[in-house]
Protein backbone atom coordinates (compact mmCIF):
# COMPACT_ATOMS: atom_id res chain seq x y z
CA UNK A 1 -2.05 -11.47 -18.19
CA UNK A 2 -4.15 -13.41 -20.73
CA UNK A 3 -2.62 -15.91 -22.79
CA UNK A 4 -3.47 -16.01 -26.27
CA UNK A 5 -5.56 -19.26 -27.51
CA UNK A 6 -3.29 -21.53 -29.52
CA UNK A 7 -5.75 -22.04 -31.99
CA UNK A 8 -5.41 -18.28 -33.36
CA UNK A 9 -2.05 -19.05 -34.17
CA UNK A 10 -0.60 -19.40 -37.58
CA UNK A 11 2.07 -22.36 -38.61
CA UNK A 12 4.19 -20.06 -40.10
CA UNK A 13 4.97 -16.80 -39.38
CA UNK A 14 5.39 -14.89 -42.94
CA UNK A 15 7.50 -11.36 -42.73
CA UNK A 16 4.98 -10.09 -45.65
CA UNK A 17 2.15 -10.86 -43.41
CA UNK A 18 2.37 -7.63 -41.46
CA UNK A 19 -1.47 -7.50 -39.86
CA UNK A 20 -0.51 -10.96 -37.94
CA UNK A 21 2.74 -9.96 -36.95
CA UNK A 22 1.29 -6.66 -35.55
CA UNK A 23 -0.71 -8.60 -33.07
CA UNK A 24 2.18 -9.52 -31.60
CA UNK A 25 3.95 -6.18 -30.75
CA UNK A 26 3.22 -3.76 -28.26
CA UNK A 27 1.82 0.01 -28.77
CA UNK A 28 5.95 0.67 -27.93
CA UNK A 29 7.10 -1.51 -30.64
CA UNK A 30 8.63 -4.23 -29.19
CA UNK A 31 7.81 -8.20 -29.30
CA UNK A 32 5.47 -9.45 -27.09
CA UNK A 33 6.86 -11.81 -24.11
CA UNK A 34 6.37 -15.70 -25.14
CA UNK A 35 4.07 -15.60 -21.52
CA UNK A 36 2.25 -13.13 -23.37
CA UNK A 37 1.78 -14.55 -26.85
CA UNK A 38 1.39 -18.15 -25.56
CA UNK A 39 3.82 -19.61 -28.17
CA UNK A 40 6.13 -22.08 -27.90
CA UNK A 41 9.78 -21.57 -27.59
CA UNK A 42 10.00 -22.63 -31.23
CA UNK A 43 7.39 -20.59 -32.62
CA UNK A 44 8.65 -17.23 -30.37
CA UNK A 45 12.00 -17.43 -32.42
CA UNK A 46 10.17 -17.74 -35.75
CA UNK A 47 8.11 -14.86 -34.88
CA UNK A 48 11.27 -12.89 -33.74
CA UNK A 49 12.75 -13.91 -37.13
CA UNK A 50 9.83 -12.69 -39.29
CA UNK A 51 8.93 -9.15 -37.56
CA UNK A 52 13.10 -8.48 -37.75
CA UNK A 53 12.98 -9.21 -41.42
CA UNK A 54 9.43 -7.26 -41.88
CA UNK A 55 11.34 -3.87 -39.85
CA UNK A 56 14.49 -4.39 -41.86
CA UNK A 57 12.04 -4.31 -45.43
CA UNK A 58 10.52 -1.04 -43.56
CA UNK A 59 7.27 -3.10 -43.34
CA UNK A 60 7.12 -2.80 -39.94
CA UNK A 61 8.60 0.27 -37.19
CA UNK A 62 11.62 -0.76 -35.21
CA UNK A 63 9.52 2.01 -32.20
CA UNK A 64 6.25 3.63 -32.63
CA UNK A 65 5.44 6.86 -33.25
CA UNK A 66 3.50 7.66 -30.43
């Protein structure tokens, strides 16, 4: 599996910013694994935080359509 460079990366993850939070879900919907994204353990639970808030605001699916 690649690992995402840490330099594409934001500092904070912002649950209006829905085209960077997008990168990190799968075509099913769910979060990405942190092996996956690269993050750190910190970072993973602010991304978790931000794409729950987005889906709760209907700015994001909770599953895909597909």
């Amino acid at each position: 599996m690649p690992k995402r460079l840490k330099k594409d990366t934001p500092v904070y993850f912002d649950y209006k910013d829905v085209k960077t939070l997008q990168r990190f879900i799968n075509i099913y919907g769910q979060i990405e694994p942190i092996g996956k994204t690269g993050l750190s353990a910190k970072q993973q639970r602010q991304l978790a935080t931000a794409i729950k808030r987005a889906r709760h605001l209907a700015l994001l699916p909770f599953v895909s359509q597909g």
